[in-house]
N, C-alpha and C. Protein backbone atom coordinates (compact mmCIF):
# COMPACT_ATOMS: atom_id res chain seq x y z
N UNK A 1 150.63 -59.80 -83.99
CA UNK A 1 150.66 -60.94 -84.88
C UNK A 1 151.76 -61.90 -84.44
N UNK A 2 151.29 -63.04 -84.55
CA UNK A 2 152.72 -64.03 -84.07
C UNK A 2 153.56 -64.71 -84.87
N UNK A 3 154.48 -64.95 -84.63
CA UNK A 3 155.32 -65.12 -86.10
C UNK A 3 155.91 -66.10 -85.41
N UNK A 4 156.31 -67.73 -86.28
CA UNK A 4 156.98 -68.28 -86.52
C UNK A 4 158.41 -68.26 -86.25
N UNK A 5 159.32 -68.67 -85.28
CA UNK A 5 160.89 -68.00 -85.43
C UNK A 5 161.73 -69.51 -85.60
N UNK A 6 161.15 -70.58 -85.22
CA UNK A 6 161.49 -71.77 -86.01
C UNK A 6 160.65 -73.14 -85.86
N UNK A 7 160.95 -73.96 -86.53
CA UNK A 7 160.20 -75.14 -86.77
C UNK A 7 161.11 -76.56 -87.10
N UNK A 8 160.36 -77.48 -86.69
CA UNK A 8 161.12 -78.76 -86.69
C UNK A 8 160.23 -79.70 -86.59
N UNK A 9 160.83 -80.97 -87.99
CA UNK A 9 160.09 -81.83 -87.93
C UNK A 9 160.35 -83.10 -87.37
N UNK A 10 159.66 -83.50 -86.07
CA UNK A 10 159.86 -84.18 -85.55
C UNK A 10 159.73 -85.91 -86.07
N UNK A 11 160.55 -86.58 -86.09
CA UNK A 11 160.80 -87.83 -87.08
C UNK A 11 159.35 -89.09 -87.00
N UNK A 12 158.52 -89.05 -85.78
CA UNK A 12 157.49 -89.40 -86.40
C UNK A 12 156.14 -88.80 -86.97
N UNK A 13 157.08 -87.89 -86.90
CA UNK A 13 155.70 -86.65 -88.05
C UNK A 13 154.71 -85.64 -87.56
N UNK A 14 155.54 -85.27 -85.92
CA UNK A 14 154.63 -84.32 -85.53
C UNK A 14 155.46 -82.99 -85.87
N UNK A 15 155.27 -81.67 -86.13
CA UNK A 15 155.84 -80.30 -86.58
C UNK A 15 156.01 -79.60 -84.56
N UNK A 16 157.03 -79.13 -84.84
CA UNK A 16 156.96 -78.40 -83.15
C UNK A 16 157.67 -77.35 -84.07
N UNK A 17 156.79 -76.25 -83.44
CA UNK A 17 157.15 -74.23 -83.76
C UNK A 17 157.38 -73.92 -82.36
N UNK A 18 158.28 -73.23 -82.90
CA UNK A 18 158.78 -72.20 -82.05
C UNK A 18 158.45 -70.27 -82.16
N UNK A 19 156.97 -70.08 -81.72
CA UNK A 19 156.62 -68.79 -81.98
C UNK A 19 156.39 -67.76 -81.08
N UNK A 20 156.77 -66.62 -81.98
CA UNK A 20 156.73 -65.54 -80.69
C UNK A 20 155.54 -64.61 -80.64
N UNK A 21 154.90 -64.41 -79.83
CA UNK A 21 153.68 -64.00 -79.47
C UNK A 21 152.56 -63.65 -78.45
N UNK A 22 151.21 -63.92 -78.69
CA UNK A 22 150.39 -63.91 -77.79
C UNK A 22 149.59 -65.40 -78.34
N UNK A 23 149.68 -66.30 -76.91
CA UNK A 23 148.92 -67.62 -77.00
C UNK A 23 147.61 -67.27 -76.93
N UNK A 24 146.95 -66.33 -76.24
CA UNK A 24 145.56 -65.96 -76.64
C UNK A 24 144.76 -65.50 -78.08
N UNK A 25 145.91 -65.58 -79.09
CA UNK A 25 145.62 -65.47 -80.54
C UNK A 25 145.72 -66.72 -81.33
N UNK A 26 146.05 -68.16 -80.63
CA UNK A 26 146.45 -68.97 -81.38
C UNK A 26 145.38 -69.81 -82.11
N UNK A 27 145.20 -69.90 -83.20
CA UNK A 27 144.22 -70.89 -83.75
C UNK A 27 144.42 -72.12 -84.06
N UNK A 28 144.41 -72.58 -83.13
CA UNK A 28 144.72 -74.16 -82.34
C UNK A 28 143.55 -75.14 -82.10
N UNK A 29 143.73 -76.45 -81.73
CA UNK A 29 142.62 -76.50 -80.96
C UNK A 29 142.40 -76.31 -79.96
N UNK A 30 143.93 -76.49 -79.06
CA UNK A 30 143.46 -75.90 -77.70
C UNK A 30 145.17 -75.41 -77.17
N UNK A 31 144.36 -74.47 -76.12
CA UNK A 31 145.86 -73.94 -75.86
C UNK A 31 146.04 -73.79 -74.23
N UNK A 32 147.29 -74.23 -73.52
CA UNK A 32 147.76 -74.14 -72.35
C UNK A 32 147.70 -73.70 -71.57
N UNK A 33 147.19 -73.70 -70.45
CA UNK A 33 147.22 -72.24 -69.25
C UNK A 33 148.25 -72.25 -68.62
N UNK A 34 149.06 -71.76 -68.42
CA UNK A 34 149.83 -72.02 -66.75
C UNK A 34 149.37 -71.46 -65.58
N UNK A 35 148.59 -72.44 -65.09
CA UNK A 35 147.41 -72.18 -64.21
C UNK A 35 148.36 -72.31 -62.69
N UNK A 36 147.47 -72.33 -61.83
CA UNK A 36 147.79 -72.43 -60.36
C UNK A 36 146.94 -74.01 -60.01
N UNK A 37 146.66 -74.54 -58.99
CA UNK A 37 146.00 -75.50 -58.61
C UNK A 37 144.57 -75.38 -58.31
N UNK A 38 144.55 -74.06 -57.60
CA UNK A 38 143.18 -73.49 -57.60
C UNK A 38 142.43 -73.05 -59.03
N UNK A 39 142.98 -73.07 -59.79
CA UNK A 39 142.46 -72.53 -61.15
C UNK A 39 142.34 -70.82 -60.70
N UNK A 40 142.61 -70.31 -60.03
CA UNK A 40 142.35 -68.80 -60.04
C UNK A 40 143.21 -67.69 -61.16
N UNK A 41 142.62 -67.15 -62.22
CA UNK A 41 142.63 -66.54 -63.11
C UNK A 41 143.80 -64.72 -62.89
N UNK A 42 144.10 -64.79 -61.86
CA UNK A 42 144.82 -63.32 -61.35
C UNK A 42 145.56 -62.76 -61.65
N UNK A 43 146.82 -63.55 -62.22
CA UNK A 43 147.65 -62.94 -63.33
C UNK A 43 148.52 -64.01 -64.72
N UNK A 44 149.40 -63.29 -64.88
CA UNK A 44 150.20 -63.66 -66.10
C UNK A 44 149.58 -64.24 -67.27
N UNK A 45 149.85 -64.97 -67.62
CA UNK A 45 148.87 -65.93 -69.00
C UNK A 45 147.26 -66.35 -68.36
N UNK A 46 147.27 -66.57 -67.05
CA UNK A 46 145.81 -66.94 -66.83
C UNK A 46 144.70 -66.14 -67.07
N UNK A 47 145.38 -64.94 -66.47
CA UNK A 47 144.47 -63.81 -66.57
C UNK A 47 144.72 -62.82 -67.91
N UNK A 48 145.48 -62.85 -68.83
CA UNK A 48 145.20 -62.86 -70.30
C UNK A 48 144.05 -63.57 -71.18
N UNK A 49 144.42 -64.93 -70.33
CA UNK A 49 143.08 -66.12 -70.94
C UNK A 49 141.58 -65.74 -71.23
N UNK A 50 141.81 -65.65 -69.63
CA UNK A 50 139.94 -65.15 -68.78
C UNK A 50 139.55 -63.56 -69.70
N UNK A 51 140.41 -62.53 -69.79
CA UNK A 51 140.12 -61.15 -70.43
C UNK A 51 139.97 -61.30 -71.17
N UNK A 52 140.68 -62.27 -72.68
CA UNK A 52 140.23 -62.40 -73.95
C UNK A 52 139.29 -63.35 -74.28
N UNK A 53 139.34 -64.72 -73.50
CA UNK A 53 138.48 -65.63 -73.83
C UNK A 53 137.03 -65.36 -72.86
N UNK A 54 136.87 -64.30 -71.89
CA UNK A 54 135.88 -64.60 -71.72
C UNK A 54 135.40 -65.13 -69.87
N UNK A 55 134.32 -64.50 -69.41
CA UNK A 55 133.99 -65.32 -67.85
C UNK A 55 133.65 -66.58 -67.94
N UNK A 56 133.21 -67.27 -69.41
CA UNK A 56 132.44 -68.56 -68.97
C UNK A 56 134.11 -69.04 -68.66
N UNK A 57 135.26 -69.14 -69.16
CA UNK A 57 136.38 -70.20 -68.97
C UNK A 57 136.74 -69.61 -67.58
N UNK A 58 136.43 -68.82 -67.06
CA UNK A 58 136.51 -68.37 -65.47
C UNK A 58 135.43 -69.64 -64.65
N UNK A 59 134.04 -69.61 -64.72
CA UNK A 59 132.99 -70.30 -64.37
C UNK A 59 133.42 -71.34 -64.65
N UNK A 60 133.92 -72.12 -65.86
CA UNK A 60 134.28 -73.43 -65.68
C UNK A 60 135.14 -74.07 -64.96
N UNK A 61 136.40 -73.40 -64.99
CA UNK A 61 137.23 -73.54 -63.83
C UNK A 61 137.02 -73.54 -62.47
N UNK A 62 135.75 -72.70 -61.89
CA UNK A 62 135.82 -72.78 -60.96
C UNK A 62 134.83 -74.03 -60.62
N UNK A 63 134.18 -74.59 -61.39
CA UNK A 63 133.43 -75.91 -61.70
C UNK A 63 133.95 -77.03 -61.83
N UNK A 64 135.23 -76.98 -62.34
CA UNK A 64 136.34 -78.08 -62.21
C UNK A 64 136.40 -78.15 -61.11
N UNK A 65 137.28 -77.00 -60.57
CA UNK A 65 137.90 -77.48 -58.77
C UNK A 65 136.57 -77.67 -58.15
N UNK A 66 135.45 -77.62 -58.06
CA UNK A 66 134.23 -77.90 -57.18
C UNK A 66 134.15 -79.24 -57.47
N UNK A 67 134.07 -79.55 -59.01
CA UNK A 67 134.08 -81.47 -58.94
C UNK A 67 134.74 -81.71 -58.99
N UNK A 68 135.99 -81.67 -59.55
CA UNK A 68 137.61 -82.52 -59.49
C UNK A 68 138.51 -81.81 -57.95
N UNK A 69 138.33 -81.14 -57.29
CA UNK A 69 139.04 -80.45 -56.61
C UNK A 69 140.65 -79.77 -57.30
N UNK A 70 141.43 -79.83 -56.41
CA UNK A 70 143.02 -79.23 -56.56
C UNK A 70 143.28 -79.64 -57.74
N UNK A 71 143.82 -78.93 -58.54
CA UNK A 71 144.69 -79.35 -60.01
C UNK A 71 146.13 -79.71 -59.64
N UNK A 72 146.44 -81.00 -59.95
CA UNK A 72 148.02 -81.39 -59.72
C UNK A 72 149.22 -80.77 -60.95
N UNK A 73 150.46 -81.28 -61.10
CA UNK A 73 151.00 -81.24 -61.79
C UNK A 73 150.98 -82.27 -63.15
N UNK A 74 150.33 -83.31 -63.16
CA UNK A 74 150.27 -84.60 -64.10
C UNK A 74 148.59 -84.42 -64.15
N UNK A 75 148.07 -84.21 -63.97
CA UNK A 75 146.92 -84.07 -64.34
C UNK A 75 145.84 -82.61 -64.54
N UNK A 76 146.44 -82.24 -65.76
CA UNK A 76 145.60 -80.83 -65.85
C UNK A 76 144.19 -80.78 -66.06
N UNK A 77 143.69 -79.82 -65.83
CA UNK A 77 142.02 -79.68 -66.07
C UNK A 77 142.09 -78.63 -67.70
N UNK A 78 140.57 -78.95 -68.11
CA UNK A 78 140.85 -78.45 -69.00
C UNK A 78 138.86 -77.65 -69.59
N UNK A 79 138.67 -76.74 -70.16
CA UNK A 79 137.39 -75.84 -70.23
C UNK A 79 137.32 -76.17 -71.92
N UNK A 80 136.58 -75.11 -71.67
CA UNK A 80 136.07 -74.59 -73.15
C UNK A 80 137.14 -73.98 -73.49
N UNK A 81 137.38 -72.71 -74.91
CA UNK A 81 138.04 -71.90 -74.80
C UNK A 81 137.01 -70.46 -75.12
N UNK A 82 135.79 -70.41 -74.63
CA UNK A 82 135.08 -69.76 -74.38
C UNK A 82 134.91 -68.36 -75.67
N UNK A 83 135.56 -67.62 -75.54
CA UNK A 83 135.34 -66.46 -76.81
C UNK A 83 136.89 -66.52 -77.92
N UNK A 84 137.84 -67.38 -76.83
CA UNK A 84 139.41 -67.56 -77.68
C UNK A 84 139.29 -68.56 -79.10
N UNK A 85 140.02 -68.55 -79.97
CA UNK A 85 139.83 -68.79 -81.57
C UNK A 85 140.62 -70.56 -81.24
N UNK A 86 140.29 -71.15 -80.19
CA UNK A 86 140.33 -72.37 -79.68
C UNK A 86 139.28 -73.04 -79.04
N UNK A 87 139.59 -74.02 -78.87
CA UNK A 87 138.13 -74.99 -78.52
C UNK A 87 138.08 -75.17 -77.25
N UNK A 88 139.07 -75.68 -77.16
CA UNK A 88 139.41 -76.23 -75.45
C UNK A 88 141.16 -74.92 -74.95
N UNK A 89 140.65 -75.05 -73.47
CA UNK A 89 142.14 -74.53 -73.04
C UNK A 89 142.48 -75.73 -71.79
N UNK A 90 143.40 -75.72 -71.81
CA UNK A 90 144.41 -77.42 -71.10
C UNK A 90 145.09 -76.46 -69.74
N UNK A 91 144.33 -76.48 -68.88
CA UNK A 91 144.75 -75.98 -67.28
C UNK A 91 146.26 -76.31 -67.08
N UNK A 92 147.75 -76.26 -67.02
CA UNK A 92 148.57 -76.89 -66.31
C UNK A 92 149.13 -76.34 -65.52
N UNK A 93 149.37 -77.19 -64.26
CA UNK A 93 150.51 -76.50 -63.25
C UNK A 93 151.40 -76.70 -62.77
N UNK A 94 152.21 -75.80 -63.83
CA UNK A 94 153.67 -75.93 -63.59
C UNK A 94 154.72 -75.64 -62.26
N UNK A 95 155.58 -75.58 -61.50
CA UNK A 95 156.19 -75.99 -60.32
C UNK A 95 156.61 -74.15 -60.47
N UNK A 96 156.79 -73.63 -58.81
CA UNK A 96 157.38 -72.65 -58.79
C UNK A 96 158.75 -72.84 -58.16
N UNK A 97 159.32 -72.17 -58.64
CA UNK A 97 160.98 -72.27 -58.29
C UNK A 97 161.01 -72.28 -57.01
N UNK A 98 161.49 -73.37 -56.21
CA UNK A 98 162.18 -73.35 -55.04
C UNK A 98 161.57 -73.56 -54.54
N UNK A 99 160.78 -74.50 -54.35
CA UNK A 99 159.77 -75.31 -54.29
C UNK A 99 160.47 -77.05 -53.83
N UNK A 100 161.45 -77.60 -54.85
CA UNK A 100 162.03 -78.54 -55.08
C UNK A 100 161.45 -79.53 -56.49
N UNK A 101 162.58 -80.00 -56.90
CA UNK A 101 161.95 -80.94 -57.69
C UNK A 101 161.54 -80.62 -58.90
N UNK A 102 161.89 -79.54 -59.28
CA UNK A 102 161.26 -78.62 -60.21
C UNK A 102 161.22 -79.26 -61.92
N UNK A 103 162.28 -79.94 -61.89
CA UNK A 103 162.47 -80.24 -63.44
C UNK A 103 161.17 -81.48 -63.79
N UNK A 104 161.27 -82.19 -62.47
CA UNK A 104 160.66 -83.24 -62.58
C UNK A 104 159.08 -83.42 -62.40
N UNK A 105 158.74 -81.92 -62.07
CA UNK A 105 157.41 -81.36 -61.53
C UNK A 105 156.80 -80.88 -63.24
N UNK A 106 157.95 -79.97 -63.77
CA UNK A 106 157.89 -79.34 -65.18
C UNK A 106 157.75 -80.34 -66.19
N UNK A 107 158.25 -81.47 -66.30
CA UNK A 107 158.35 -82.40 -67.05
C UNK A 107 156.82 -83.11 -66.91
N UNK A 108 156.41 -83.46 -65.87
CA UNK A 108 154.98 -84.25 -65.69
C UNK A 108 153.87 -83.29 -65.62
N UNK A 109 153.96 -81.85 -65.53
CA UNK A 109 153.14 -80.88 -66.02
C UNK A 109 152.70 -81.06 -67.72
N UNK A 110 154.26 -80.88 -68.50
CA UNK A 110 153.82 -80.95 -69.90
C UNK A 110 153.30 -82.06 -70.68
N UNK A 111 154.15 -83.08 -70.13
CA UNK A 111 153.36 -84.79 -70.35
C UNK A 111 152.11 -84.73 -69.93
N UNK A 112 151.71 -84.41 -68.65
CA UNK A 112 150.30 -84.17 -68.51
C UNK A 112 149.45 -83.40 -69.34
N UNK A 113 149.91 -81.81 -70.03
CA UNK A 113 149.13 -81.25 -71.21
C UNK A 113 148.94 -82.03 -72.67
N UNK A 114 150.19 -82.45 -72.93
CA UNK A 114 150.20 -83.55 -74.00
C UNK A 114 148.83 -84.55 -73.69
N UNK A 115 148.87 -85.34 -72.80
CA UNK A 115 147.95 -86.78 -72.75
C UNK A 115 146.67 -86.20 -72.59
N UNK A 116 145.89 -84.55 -72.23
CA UNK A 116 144.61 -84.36 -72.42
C UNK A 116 144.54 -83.94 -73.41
N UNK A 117 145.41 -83.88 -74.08
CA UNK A 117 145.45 -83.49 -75.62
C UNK A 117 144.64 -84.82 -76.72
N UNK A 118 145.59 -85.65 -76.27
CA UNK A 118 145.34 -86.86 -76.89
C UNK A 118 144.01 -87.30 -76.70
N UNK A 119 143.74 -87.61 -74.88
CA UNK A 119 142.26 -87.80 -74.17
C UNK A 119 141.24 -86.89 -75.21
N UNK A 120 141.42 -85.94 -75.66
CA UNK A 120 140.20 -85.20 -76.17
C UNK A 120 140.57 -84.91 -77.66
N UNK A 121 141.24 -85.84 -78.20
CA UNK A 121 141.60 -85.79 -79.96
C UNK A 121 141.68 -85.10 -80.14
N UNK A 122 142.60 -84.24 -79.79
CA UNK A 122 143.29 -82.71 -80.63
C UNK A 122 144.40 -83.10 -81.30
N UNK A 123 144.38 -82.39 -82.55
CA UNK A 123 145.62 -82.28 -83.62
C UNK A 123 146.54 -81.30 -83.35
N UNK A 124 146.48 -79.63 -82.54
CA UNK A 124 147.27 -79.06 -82.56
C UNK A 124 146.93 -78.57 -81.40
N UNK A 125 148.10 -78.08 -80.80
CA UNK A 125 148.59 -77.24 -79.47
C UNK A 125 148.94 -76.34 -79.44
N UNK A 126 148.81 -74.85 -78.32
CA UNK A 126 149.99 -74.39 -78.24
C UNK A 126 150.15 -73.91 -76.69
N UNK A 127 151.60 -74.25 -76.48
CA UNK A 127 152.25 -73.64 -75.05
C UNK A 127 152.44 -73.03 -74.63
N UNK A 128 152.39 -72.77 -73.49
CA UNK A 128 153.75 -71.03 -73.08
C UNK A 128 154.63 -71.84 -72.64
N UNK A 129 155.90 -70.87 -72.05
CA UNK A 129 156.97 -71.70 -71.25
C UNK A 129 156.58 -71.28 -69.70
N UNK A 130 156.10 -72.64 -69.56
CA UNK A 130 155.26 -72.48 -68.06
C UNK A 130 156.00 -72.85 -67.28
N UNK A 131 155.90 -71.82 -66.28
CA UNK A 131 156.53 -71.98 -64.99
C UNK A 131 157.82 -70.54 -65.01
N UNK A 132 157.57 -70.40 -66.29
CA UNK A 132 158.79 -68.96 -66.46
C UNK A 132 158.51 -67.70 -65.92
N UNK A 133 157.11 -67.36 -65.61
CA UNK A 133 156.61 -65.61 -65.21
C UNK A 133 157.01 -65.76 -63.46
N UNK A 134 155.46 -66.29 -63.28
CA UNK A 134 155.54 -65.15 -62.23
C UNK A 134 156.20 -66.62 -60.72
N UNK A 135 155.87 -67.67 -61.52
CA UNK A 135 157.10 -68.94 -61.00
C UNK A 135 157.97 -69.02 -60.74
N UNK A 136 159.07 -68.49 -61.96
CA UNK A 136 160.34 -68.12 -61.09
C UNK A 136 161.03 -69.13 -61.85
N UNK A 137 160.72 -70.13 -62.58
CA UNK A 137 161.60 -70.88 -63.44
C UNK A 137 162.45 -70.64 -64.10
N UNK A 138 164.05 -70.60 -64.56
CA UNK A 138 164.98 -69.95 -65.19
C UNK A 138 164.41 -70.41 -66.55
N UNK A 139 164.73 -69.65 -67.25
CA UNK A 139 163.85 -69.69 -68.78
C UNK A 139 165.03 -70.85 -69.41
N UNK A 140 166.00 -70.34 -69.34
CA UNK A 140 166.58 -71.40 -70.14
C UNK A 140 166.83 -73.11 -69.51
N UNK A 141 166.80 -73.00 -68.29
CA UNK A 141 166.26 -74.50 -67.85
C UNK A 141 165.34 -74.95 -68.12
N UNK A 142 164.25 -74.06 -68.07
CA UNK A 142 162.42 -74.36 -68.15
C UNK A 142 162.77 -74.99 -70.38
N UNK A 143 163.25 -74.59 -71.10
CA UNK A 143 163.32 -74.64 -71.90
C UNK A 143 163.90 -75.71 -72.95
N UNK A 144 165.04 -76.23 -71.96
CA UNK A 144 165.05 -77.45 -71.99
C UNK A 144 164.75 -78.56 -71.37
N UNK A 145 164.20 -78.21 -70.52
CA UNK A 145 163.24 -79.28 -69.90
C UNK A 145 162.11 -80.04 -70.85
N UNK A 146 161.10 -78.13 -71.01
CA UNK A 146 160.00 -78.59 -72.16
C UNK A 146 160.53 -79.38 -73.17
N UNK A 147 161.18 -79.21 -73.90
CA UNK A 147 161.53 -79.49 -75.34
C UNK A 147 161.88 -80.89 -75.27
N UNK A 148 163.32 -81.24 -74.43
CA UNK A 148 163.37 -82.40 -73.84
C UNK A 148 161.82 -83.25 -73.94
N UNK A 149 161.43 -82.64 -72.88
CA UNK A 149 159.90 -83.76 -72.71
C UNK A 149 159.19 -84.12 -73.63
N UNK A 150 158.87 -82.74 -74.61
CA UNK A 150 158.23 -82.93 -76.07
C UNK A 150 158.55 -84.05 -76.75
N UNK A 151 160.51 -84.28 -76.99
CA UNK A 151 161.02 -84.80 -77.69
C UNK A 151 160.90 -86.55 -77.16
N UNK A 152 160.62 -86.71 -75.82
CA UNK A 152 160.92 -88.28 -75.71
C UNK A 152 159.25 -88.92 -75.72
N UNK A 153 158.02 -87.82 -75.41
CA UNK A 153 156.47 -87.95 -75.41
C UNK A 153 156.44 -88.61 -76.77
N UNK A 154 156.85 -87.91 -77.96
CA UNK A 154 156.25 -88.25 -79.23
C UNK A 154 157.48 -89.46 -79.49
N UNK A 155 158.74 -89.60 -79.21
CA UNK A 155 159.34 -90.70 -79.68
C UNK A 155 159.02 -91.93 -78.69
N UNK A 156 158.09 -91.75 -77.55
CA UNK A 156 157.29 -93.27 -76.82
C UNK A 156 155.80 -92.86 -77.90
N UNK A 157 155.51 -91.90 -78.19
CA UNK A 157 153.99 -92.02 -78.68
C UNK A 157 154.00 -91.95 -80.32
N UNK A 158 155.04 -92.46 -80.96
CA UNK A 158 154.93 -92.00 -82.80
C UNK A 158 153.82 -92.00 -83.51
N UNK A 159 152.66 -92.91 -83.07
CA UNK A 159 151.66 -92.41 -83.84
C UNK A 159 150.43 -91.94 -83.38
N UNK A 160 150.73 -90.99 -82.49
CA UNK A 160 149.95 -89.37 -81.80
C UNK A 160 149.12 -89.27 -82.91
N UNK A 161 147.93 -88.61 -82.40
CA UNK A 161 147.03 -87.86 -83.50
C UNK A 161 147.29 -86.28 -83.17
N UNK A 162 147.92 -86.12 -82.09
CA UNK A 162 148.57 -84.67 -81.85
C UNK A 162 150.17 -84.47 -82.92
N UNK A 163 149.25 -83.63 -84.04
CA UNK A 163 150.09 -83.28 -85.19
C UNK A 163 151.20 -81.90 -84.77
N UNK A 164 150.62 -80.99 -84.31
CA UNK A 164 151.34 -79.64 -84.13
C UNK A 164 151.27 -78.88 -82.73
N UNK A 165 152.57 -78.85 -82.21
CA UNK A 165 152.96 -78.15 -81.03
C UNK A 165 153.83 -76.96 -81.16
N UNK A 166 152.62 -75.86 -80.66
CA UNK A 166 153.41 -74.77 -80.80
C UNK A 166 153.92 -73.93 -79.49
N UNK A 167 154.97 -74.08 -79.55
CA UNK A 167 155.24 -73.14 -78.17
C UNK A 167 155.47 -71.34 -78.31
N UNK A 168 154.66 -71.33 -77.37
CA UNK A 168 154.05 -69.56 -77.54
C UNK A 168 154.67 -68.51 -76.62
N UNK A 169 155.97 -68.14 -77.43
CA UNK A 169 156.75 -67.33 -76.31
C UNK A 169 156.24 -65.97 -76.40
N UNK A 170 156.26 -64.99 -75.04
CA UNK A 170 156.21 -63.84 -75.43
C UNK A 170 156.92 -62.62 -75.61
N UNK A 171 158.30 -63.25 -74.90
CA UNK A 171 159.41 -62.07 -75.34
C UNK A 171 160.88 -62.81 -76.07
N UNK A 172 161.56 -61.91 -76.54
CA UNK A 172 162.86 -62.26 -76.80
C UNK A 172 163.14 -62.57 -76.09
N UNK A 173 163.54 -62.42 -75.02
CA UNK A 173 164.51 -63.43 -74.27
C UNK A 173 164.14 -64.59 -74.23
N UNK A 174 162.92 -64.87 -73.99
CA UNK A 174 163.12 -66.89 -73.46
C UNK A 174 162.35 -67.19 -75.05
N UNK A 175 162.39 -66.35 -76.56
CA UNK A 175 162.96 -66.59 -77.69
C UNK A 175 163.99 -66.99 -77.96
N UNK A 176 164.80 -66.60 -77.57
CA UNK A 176 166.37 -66.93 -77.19
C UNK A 176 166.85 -68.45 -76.51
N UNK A 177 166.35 -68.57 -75.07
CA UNK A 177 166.55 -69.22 -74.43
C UNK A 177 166.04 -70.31 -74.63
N UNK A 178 164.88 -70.99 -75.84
CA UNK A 178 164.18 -71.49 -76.63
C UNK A 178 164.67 -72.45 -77.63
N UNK A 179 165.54 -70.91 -78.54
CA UNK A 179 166.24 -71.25 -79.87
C UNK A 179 167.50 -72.56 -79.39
N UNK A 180 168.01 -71.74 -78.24
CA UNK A 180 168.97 -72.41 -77.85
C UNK A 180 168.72 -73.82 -77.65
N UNK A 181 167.96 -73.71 -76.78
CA UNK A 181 167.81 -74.96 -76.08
C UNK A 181 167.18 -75.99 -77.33
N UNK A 182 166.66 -75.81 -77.74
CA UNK A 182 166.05 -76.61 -79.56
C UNK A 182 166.74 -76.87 -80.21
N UNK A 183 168.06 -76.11 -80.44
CA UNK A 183 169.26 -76.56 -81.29
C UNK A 183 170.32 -77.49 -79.98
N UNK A 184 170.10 -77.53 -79.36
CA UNK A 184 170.67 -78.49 -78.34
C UNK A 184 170.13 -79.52 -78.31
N UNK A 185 168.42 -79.77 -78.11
CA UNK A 185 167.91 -80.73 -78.06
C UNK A 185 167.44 -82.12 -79.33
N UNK A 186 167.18 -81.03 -80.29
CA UNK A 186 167.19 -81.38 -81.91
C UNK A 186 167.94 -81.36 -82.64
N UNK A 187 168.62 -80.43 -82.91
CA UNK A 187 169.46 -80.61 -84.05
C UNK A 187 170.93 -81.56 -83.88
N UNK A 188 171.41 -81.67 -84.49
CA UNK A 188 172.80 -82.69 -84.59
C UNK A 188 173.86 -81.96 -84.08
């Protein structure tokens, strides 16, 4: 079950949670992958996705990259959410460490999940902290990066029809590294 560990209301009226869990349980409208470019499903959150939601969001993906080709960082692809208690899932790909450029790769990843959000009138979201598994992103950088980005998307976009962003951690630690970074970025 995923639980809530904090929340904040963002001043033009969108709610951002901070929950700990499994994003393959979220009843959203659509929820995040931290995909690869190829869309290939093999591990970490992707391949959670594909096991719970299902082969068709496998088949579609691989139907994306056949007509759209490579998935960038600013422009995610995005499916059905096939058997998941969501509608759509939002492909993104986030930067692997050491790589270069990383903050700035992470930043136009999540702006990019945000704006197909919008593109396809969704009211609610939810995230992982992408780029943290098997990427190599330090959780607590990756953490304020996201949040950061969240925070300046909706204060250029105040009247979003994207109401609720939930970011979907799955362990204590980058719970932690989360909390932190949220009371750094938000609070006074």
């Amino acid at each position: 079950m995923n639980t809530v560990v904090a929340e904040y209301a963002i001043p033009s009226g969108q709610i951002l949670q901070l929950v700990q869990g499994d994003i393959t349980t979220e009843h959203v409208d659509a929820i995040v992958n931290a995909a690869n470019e190829h869309l290939q499903h093999g591990g970490g959150v992707a391949a959670a996705i594909v096991r719970r939601g299902g082969e068709t969001i496998r088949r579609e993906s691989d139907e994306w990259v056949r007509t759209h080709g490579r998935v960038t960082h600013g422009e995610p692809a995005w499916t059905s959410g096939g058997n998941l208690p969501c509608r759509h899932v939002i492909h993104a790909v986030g930067p692997a460490w050491g790589k270069g450029d990383e903050d700035a790769k992470l930043t136009t990843a999540v702006v990019g999940s945000l704006r197909v959000a919008e593109k396809l009138g969704l009211s609610s979201l939810a995230m992982p902290a992408l780029s943290t598994g098997i990427f190599g992103f330090p959780k607590e950088r990756a953490a304020g990066v996201i949040l950061a980005t969240i925070r300046q998307y909706f204060a250029g976009n105040p009247t979003s029809g994207l109401k609720q962003v939930r970011l979907v951690l799955l362990d204590r630690a980058t719970v932690d590294a989360f909390l932190k970074a949220l009371h750094d970025h938000f609070q006074p």
